[in-house]
Protein backbone atom coordinates (compact mmCIF):
# COMPACT_ATOMS: atom_id res chain seq x y z
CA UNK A 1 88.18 -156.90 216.69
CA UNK A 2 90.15 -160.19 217.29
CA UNK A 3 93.86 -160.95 218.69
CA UNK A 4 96.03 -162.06 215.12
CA UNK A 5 99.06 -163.86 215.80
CA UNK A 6 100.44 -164.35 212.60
CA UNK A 7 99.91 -168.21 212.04
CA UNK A 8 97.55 -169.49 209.14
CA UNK A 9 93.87 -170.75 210.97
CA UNK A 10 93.43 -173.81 209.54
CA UNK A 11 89.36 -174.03 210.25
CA UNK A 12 86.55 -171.41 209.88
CA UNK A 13 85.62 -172.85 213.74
CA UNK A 14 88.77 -171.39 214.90
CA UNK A 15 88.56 -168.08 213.86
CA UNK A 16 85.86 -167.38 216.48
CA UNK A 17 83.12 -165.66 213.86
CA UNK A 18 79.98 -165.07 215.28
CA UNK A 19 77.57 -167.80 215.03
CA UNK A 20 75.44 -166.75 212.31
CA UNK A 21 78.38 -165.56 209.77
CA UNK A 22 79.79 -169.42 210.80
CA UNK A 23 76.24 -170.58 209.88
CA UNK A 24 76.64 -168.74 206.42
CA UNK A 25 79.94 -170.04 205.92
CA UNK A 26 78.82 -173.97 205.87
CA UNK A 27 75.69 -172.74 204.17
CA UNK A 28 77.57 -171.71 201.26
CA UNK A 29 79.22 -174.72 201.11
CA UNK A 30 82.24 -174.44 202.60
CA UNK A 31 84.34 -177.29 204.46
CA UNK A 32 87.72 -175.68 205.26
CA UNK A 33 89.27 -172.46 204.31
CA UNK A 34 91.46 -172.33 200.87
CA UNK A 35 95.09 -171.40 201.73
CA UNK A 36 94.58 -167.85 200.99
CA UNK A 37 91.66 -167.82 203.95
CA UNK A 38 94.26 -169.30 206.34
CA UNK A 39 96.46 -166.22 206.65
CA UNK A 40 93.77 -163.48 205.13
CA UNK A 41 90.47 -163.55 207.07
CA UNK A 42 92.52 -162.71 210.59
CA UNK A 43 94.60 -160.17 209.75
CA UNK A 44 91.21 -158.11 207.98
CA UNK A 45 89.46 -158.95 211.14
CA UNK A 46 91.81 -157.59 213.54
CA UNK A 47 91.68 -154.43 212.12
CA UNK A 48 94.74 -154.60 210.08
CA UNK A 49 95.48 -152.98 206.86
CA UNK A 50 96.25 -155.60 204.57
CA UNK A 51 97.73 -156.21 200.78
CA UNK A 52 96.80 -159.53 199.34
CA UNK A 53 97.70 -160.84 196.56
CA UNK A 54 96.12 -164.73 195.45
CA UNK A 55 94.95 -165.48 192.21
CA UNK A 56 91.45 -166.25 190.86
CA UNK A 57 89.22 -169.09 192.44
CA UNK A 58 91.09 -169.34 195.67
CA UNK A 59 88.84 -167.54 197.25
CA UNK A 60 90.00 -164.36 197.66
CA UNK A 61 85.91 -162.41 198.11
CA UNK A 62 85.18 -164.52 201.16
CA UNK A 63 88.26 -163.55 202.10
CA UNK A 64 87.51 -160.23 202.87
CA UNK A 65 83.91 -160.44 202.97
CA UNK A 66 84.26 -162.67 205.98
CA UNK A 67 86.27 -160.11 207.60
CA UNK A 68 83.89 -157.25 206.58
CA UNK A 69 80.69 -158.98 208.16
CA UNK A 70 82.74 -160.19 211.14
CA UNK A 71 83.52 -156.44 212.05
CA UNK A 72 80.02 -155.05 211.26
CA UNK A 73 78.18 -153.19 213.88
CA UNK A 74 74.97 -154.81 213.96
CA UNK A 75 72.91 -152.60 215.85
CA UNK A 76 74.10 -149.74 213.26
CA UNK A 77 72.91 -148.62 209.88
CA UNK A 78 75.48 -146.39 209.06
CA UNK A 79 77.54 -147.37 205.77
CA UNK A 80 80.41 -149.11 207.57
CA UNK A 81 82.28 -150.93 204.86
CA UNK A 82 82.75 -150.03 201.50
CA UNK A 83 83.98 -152.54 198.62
CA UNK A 84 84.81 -150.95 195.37
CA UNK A 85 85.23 -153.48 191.83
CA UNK A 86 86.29 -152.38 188.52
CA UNK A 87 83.30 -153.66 186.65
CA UNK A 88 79.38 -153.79 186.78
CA UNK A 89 79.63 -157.74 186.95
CA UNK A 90 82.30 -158.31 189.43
CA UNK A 91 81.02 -155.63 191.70
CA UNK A 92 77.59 -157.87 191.20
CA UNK A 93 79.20 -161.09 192.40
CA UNK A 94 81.03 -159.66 195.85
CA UNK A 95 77.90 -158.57 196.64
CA UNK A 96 76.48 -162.12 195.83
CA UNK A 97 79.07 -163.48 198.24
CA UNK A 98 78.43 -160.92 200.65
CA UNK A 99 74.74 -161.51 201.01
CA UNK A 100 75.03 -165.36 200.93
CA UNK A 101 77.51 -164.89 203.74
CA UNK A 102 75.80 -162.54 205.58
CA UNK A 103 72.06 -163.81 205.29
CA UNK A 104 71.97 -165.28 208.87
CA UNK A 105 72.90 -162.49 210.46
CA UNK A 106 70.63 -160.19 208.12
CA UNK A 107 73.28 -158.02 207.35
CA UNK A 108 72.06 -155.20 204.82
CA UNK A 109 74.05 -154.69 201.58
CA UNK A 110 73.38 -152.52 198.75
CA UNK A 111 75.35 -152.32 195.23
CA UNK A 112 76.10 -149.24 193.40
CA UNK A 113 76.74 -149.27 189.89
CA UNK A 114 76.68 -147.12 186.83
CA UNK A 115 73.67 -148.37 184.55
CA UNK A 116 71.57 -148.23 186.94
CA UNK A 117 68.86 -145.38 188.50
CA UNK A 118 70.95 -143.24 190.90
CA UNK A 119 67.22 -142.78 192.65
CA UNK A 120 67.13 -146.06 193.61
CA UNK A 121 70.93 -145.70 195.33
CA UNK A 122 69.63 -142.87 196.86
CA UNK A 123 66.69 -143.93 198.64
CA UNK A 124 68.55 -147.33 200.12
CA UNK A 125 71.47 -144.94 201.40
CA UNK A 126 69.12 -142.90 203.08
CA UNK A 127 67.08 -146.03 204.72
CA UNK A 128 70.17 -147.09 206.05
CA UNK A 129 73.06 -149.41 204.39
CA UNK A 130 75.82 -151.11 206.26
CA UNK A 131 78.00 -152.40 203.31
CA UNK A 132 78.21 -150.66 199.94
CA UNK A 133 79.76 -152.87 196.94
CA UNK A 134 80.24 -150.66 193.57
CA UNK A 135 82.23 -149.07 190.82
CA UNK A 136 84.40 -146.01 191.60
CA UNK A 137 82.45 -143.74 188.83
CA UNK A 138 78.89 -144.18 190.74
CA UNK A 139 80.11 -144.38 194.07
CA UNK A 140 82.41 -141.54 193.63
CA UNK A 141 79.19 -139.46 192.52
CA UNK A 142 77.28 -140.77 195.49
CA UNK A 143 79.70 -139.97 197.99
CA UNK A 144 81.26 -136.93 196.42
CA UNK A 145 78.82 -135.11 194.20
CA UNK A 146 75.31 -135.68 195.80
CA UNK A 147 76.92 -136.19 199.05
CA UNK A 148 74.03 -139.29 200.18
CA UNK A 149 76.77 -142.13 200.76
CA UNK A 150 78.40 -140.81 204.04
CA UNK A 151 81.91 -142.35 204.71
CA UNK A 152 82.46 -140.58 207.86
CA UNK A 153 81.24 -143.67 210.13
CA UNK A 154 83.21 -145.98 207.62
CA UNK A 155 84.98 -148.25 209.24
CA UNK A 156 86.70 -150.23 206.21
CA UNK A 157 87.17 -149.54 202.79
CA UNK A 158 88.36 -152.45 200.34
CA UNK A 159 89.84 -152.31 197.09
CA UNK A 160 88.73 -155.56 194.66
CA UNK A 161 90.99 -156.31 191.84
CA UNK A 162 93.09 -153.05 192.76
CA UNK A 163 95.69 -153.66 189.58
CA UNK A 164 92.92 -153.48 187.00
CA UNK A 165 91.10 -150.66 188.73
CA UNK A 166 93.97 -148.67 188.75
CA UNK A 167 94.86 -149.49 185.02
CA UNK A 168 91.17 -148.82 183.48
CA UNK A 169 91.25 -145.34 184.38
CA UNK A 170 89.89 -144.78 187.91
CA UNK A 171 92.44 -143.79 189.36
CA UNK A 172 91.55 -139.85 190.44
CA UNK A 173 88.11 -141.01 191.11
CA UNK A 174 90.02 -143.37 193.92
CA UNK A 175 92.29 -140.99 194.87
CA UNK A 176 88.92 -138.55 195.43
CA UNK A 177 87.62 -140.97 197.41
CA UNK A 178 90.52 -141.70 199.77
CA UNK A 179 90.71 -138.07 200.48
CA UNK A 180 87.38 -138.10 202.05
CA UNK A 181 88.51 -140.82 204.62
CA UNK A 182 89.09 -140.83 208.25
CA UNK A 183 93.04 -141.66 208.81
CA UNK A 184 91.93 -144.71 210.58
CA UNK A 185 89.78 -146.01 208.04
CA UNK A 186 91.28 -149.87 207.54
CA UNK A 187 91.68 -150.14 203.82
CA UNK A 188 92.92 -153.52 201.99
CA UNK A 189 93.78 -154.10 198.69
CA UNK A 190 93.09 -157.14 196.64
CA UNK A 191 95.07 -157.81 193.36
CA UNK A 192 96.80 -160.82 191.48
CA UNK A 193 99.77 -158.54 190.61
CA UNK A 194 101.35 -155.39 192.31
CA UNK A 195 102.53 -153.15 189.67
CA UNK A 196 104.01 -149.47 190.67
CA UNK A 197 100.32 -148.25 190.73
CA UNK A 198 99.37 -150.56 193.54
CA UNK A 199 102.47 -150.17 195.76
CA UNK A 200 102.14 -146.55 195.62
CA UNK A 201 98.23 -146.22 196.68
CA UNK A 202 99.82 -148.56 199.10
CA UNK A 203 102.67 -146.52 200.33
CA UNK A 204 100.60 -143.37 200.91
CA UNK A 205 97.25 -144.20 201.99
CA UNK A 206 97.80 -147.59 204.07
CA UNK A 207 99.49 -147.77 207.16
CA UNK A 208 101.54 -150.63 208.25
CA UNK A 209 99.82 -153.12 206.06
CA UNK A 210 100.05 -156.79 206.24
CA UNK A 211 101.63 -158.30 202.86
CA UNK A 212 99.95 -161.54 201.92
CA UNK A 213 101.97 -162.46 198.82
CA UNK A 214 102.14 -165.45 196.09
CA UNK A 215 105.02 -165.37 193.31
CA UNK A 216 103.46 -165.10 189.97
CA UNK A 217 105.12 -168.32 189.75
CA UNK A 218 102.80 -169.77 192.76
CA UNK A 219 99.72 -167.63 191.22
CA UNK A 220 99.80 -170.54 187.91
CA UNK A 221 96.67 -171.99 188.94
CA UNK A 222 97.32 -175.71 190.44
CA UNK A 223 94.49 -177.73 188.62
CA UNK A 224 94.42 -176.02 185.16
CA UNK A 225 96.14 -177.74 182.13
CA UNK A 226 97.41 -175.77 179.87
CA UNK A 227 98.33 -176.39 175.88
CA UNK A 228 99.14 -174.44 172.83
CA UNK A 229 98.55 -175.17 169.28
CA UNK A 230 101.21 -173.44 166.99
CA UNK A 231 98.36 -171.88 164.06
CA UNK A 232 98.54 -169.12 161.79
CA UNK A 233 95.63 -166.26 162.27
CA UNK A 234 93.89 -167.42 159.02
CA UNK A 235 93.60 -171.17 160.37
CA UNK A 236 92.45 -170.47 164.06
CA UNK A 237 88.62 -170.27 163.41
CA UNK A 238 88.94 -173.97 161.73
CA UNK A 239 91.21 -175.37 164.71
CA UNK A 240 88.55 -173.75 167.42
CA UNK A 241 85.85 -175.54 165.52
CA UNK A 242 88.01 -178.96 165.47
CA UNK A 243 88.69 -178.59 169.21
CA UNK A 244 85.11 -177.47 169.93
CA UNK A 245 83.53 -180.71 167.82
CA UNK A 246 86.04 -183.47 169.55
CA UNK A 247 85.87 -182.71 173.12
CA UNK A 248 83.16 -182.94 175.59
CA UNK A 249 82.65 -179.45 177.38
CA UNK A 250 80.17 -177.97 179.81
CA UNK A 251 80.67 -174.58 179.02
CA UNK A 252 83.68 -172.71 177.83
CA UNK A 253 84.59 -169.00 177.15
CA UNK A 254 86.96 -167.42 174.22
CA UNK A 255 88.75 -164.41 174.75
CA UNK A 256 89.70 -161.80 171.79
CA UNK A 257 91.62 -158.73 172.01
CA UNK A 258 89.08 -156.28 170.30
CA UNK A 259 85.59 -155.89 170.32
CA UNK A 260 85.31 -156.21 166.72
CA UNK A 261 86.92 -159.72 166.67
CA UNK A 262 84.51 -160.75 169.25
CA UNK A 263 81.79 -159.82 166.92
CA UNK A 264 83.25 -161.47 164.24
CA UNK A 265 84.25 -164.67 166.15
CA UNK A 266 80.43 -164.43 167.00
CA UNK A 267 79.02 -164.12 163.61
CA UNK A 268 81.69 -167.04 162.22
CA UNK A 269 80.68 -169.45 164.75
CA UNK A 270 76.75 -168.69 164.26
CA UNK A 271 77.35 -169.45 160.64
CA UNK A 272 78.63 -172.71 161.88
CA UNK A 273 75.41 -173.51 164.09
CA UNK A 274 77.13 -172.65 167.42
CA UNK A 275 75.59 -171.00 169.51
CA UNK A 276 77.65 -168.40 171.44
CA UNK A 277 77.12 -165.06 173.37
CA UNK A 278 79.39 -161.82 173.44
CA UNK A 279 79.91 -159.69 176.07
CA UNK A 280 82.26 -156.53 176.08
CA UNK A 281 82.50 -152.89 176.84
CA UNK A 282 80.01 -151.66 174.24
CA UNK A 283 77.05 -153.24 175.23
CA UNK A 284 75.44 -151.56 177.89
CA UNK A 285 75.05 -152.66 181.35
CA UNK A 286 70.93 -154.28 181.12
CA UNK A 287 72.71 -156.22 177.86
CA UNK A 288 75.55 -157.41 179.78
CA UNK A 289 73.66 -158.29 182.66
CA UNK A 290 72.00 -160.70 180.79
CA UNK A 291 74.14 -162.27 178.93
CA UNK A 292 75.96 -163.38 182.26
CA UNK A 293 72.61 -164.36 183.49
CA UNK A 294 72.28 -166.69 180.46
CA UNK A 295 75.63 -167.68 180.90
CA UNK A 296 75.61 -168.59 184.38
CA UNK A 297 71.94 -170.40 184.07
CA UNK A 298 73.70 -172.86 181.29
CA UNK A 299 71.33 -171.28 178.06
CA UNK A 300 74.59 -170.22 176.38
CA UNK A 301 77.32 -172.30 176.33
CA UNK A 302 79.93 -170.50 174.61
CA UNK A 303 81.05 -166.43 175.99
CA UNK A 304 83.39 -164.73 173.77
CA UNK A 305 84.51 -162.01 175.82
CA UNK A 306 87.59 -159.12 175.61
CA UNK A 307 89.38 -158.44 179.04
CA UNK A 308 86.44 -156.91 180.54
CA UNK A 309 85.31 -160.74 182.35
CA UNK A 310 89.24 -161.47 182.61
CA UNK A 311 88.91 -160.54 186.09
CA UNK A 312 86.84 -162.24 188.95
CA UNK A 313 83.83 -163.59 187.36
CA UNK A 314 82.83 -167.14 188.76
CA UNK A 315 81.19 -169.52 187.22
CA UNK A 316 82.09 -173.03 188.54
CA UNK A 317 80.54 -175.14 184.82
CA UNK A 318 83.07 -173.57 182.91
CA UNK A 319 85.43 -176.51 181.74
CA UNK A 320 87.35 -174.31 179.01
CA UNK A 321 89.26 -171.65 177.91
CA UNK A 322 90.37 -170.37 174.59
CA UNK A 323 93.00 -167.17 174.10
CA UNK A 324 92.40 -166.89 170.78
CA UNK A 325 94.36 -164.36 171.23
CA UNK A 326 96.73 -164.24 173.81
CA UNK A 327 96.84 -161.30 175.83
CA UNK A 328 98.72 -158.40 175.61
CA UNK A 329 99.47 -157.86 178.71
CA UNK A 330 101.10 -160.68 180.33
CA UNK A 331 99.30 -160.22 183.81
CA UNK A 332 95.90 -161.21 181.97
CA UNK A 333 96.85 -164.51 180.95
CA UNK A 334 96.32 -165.78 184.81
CA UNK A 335 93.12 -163.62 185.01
CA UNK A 336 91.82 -165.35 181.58
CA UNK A 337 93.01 -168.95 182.44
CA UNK A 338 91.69 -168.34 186.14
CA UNK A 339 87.69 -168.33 184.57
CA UNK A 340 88.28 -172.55 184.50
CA UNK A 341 89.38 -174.40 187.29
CA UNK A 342 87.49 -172.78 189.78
CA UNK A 343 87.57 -173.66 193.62
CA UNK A 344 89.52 -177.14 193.13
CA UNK A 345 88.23 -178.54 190.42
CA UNK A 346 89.75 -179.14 186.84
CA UNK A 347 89.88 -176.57 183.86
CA UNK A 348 91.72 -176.96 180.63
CA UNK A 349 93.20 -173.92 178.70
CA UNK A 350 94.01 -173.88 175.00
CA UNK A 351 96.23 -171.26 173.58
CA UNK A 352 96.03 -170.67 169.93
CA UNK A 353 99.22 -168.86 168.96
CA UNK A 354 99.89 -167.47 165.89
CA UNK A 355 104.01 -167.30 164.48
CA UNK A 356 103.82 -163.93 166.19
CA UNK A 357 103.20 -164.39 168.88
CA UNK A 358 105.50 -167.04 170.29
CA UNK A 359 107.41 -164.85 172.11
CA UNK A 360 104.56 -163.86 173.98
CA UNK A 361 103.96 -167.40 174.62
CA UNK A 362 107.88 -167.54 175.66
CA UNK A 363 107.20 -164.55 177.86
CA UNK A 364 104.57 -166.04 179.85
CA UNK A 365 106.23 -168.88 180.42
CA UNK A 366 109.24 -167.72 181.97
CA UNK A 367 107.06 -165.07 183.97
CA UNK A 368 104.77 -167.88 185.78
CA UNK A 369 107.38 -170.03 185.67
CA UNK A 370 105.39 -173.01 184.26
CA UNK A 371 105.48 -175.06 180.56
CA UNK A 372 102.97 -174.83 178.27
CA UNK A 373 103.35 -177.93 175.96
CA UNK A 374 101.56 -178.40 173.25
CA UNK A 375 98.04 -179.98 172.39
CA UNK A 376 98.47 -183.64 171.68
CA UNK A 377 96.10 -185.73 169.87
CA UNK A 378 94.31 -187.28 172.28
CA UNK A 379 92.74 -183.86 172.79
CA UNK A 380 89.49 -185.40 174.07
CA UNK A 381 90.84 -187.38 176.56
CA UNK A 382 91.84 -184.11 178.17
């Protein structure tokens, strides 16, 4: 554990890591931590419980997966951290970071997700796993029912994306799980937002923690323009093709409210000779998987998605994004808009608002406090 003073570290050489996890760090590509990093890595690392909130693509995984291999024990094989994500494909990117992170000082990771054989969970918990990344369903089974992930040597417990976890449903299967822990079990909890769901797991199963906080208003993603085009629902399929034909784009994703309008988008566009994936809750997890593995390989260009990839999913070609909807809740719209613009670099967002839902648009605005303006014409300048 390391002395935290309370002042931002402004370089990864600074915070003292062992030399292997600073090996990992420049390995992955990193120069300098993002602003987030600064005041978030020490904190986790001196043992602190800690609440922070930063929106996507600042950085927010290294964050505490820094802090998580920093602490490890290596000469131990007991389970000694334990990340939990809402999703299949968020839980499979921490552990991404994780292992790129940790692969000079060999640290041992496993992921446990629903979809997948609970044999093969079982035999790598009984060889020995140091951090466990996965869903609360399967871990909560793992841990609780079959009784093969043991959490009484673990040492910190982390919370990914805490709002949407606690919104889609998993919230006794979390509160199971915290019963189960030592007192002194560090726990911190990511999220963009802190809703009344957050602050109370916060109130009654952290002690002390340290609040790293951005106003929504400093959460509006720096880097990412953002335009409207006032259309009526019957003319958005035309004006998506128009924007789609006149501007130059790497990759871009579309997100719908419902399933069946992602399917629909889908078949529209095909008809059109564009060739698009969909990924949402009905497909099951070996069809999702890859999908995102097309995706992030460049073989599809276009994702139509729901809410399900609103949160945390990273992929750095991805020059575009279309509400075609906007959301309905307002929290969402960051999470959405956050898939472009990742880790510095530039992203455009295109909302296609129908009469209405202007007040929506109105509603976002004030919330972020930012100004959407509207497409011009010289839309592929953008």
């Amino acid at each position: 554990m390391s002395n935290w003073s309370g002042e931002p570290v402004l370089t990864f050489d600074d915070m003292k890591l062992r030399d292997s996890l600073l090996r990992g760090v420049y390995a992955y590509g990193y120069e300098k931590p993002s602003p987030i990093q600064t005041v978030g890595i020490m904190p986790m690392i001196a043992g602190r419980d800690t609440i922070a909130q930063a929106s996507s693509g600042t950085g927010k995984t290294a964050t505490f997966a820094l802090a998580v291999l920093q602490n490890l024990d290596e000469a131990s094989m007991d389970t000694q951290a334990l990340i939990l994500a809402p999703t299949r494909e968020l839980a499979t990117q921490i552990q991404d970071v994780v292992r790129t992170l940790g692969y000079f000082q060999r640290a041992s990771i496993h992921m446990c997700v629903g979809g997948t054989r609970v044999g093969d969970d079982v035999r790598a918990l009984k060889a020995g796993v140091q951090v466990v990344v996965g869903t609360p369903g399967r871990v909560r089974q793992l841990a609780l029912d079959m009784q093969v992930l043991k959490l009484d040597r673990l040492k910190m417990l982390v919370l990914d994306e805490a709002h949407e976890m606690l919104s889609m449903g998993f919230k006794d299967q979390i509160h199971d799980l915290f019963r189960e822990l030592a007192p002194d079990v560090q726990v911190c909890l990511i999220s963009a937002t802190l809703p009344p769901d957050v602050l109370a797991l916060s109130e009654r199963f952290m002690r002390n923690p340290v609040r790293i906080l951005l106003k929504p208003k400093e959460v509006a993603l720096v880097g990412i323009a953002q335009y409207y085009v006032g259309v009526e629902e019957t003319d958005k399929l035309s004006v998506l093709c128009d924007l789609y034909e006149t501007m130059h784009i790497t990759q871009a994703m579309i997100f719908c409210n419902h399933k069946r309008k992602v399917d629909w988008l889908r078949d529209q566009l095909a008809q059109r000779d564009f060739t698009v994936a969909t990924i949402h809750s009905d497909m099951s997890p070996g069809e999702r998987a890859l999908v995102m593995k097309d995706y992030r390989q460049g073989l599809s260009r276009v994702l139509i998605s729901t809410d399900l990839l609103a949160c945390g999913i990273d992929v750095q070609q991805v020059s575009l994004v279309v509400n075609y909807d906007l959301p309905r809740s307002l929290e969402s719209y960051i999470h959405r808009i956050g898939r472009t613009g990742r880790h510095g670099k530039k992203g455009l967002a295109v909302n296609l608002v129908s009469s209405d839902q202007v007040q929506t648009l109105h509603d976002i605005e004030q919330l972020y406090a930012i100004r959407i303006a509207e497409l011009p014409m010289n839309v592929a300048d953008l």
